[in-house]
C-alpha atoms as a PDB file:
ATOM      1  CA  UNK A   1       0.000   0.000   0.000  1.00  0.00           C
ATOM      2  CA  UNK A   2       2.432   2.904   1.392  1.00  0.00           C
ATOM      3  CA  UNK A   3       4.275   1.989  -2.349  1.00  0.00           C
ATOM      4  CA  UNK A   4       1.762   2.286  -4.225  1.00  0.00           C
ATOM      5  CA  UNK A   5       0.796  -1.956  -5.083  1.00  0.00           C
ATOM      6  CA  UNK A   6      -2.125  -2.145  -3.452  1.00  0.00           C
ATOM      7  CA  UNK A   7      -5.326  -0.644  -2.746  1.00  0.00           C
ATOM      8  CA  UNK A   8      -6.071  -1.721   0.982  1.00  0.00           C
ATOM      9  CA  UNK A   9      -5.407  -4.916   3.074  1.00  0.00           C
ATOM     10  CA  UNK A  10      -7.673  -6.935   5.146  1.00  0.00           C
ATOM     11  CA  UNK A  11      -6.224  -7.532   7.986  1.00  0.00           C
ATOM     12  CA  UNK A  12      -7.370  -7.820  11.555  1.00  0.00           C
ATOM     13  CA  UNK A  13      -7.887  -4.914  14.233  1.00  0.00           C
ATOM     14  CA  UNK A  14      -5.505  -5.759  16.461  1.00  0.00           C
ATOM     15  CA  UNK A  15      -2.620  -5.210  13.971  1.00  0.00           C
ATOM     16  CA  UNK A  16      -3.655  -2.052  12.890  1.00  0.00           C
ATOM     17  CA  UNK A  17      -4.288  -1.146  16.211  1.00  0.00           C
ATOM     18  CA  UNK A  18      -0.814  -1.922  17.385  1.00  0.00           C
ATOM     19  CA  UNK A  19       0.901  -1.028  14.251  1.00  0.00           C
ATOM     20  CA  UNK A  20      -0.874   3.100  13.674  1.00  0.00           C
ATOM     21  CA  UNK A  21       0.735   5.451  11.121  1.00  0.00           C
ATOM     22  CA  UNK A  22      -0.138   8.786   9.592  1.00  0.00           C
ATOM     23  CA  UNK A  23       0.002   7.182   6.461  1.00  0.00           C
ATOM     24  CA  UNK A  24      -2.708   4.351   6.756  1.00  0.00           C
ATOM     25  CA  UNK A  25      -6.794   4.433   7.915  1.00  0.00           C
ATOM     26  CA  UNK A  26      -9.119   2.051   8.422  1.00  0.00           C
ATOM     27  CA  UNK A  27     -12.105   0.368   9.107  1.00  0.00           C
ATOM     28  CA  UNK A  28     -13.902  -2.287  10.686  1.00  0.00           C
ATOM     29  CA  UNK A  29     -16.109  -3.899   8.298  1.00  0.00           C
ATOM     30  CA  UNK A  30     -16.819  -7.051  11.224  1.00  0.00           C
ATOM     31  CA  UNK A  31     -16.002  -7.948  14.586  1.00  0.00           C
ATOM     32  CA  UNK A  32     -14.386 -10.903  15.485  1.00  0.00           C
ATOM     33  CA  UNK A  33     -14.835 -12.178  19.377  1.00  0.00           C
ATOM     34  CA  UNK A  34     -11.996 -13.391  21.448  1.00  0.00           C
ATOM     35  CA  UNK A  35     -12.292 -17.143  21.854  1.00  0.00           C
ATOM     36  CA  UNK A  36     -10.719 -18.929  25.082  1.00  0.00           C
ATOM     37  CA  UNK A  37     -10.595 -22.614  25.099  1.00  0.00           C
ATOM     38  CA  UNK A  38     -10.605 -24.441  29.031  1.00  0.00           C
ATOM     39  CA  UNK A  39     -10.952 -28.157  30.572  1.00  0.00           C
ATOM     40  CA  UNK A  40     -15.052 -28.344  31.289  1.00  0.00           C
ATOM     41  CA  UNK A  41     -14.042 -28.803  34.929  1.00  0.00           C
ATOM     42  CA  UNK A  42     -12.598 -24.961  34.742  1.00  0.00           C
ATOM     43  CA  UNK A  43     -15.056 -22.972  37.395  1.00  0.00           C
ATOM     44  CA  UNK A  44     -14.747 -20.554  34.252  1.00  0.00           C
ATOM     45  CA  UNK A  45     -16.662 -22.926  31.800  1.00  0.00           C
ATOM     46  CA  UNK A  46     -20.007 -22.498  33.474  1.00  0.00           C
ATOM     47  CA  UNK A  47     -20.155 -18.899  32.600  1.00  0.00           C
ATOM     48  CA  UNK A  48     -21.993 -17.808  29.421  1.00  0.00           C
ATOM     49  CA  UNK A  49     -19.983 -14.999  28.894  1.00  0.00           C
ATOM     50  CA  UNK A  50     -15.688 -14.426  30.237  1.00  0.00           C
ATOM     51  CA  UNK A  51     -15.438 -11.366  30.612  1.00  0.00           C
ATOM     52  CA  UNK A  52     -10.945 -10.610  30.380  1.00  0.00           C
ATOM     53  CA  UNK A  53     -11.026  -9.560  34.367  1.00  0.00           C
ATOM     54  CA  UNK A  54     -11.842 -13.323  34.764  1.00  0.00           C
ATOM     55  CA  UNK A  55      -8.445 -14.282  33.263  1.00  0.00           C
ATOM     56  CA  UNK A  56      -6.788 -12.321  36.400  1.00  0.00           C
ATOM     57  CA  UNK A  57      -5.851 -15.332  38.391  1.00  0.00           C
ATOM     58  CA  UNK A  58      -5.886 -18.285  35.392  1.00  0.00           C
ATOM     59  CA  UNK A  59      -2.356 -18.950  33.498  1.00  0.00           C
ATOM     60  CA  UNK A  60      -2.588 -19.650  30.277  1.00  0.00           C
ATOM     61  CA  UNK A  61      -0.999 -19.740  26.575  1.00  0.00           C
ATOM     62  CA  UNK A  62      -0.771 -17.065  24.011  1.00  0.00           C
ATOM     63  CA  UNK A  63       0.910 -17.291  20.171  1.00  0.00           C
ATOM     64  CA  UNK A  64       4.559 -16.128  20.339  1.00  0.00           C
ATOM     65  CA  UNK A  65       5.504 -12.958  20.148  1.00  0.00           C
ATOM     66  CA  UNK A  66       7.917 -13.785  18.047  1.00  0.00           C
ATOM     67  CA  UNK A  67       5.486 -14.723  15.411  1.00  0.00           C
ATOM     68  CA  UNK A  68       2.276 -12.395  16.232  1.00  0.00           C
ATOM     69  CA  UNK A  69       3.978  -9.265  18.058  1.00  0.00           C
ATOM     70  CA  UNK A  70       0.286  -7.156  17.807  1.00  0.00           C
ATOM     71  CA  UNK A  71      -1.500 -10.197  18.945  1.00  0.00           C
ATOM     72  CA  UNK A  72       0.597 -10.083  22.232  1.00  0.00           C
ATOM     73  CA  UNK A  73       0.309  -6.481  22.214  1.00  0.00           C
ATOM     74  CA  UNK A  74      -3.677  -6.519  22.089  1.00  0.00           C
ATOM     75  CA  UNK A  75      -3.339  -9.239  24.866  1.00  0.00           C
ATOM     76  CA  UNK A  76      -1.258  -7.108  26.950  1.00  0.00           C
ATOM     77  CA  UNK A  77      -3.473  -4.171  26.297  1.00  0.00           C
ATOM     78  CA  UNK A  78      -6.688  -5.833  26.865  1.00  0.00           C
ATOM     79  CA  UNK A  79      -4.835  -7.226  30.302  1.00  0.00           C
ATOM     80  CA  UNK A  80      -4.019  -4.049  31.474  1.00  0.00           C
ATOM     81  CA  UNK A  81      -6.556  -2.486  30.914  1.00  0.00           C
ATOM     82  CA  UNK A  82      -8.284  -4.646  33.104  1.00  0.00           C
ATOM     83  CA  UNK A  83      -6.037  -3.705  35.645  1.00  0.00           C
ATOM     84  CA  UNK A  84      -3.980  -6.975  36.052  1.00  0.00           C
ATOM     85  CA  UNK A  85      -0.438  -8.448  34.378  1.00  0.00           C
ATOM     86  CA  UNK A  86      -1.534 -11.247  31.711  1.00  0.00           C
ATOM     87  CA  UNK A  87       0.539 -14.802  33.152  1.00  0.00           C
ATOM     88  CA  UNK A  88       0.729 -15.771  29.372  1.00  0.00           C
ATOM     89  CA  UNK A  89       2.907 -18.785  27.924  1.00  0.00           C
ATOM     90  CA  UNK A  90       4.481 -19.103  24.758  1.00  0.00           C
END
């Protein structure tokens, strides 16, 4: 795009939120939901809806940095946010 080969990208939110520049825009044409996955003997699998403050006290696993850097950004984010540290493995 910022050379001039293509019109627009689709990407997800959380990159362009994490990656912003002058030079690009955008716009959410749908919203994805987060998705957590648990054992169905988790206290949190009962609930109809997680909201991220329940993920306060739970460890769990992320994608690597190393291979998604905005996706553990918008993690991060969402976690603090929240007011809490995410205890993420990779």
């Amino acid at each position: 795009m910022l050379n001039g080969h293509l019109d627009l990208g689709y990407t997800v939110l959380y990159d362009m939120e994490q990656l912003q520049t002058e030079e690009l825009d955008y716009c959410v044409i749908n919203v994805c939901p987060h998705n957590v996955g648990m054992l169905l003997g988790n206290p949190l699998a009962k609930k109809e809806l997680i909201e991220i403050q329940d993920l306060e006290k739970c460890k769990f696993v992320s994608i690597s940095p190393l291979y998604t850097p905005s996706y553990n950004g918008m993690i991060d984010d969402l976690c603090h946010e929240a007011g809490f540290e995410p205890d993420m493995w990779f």
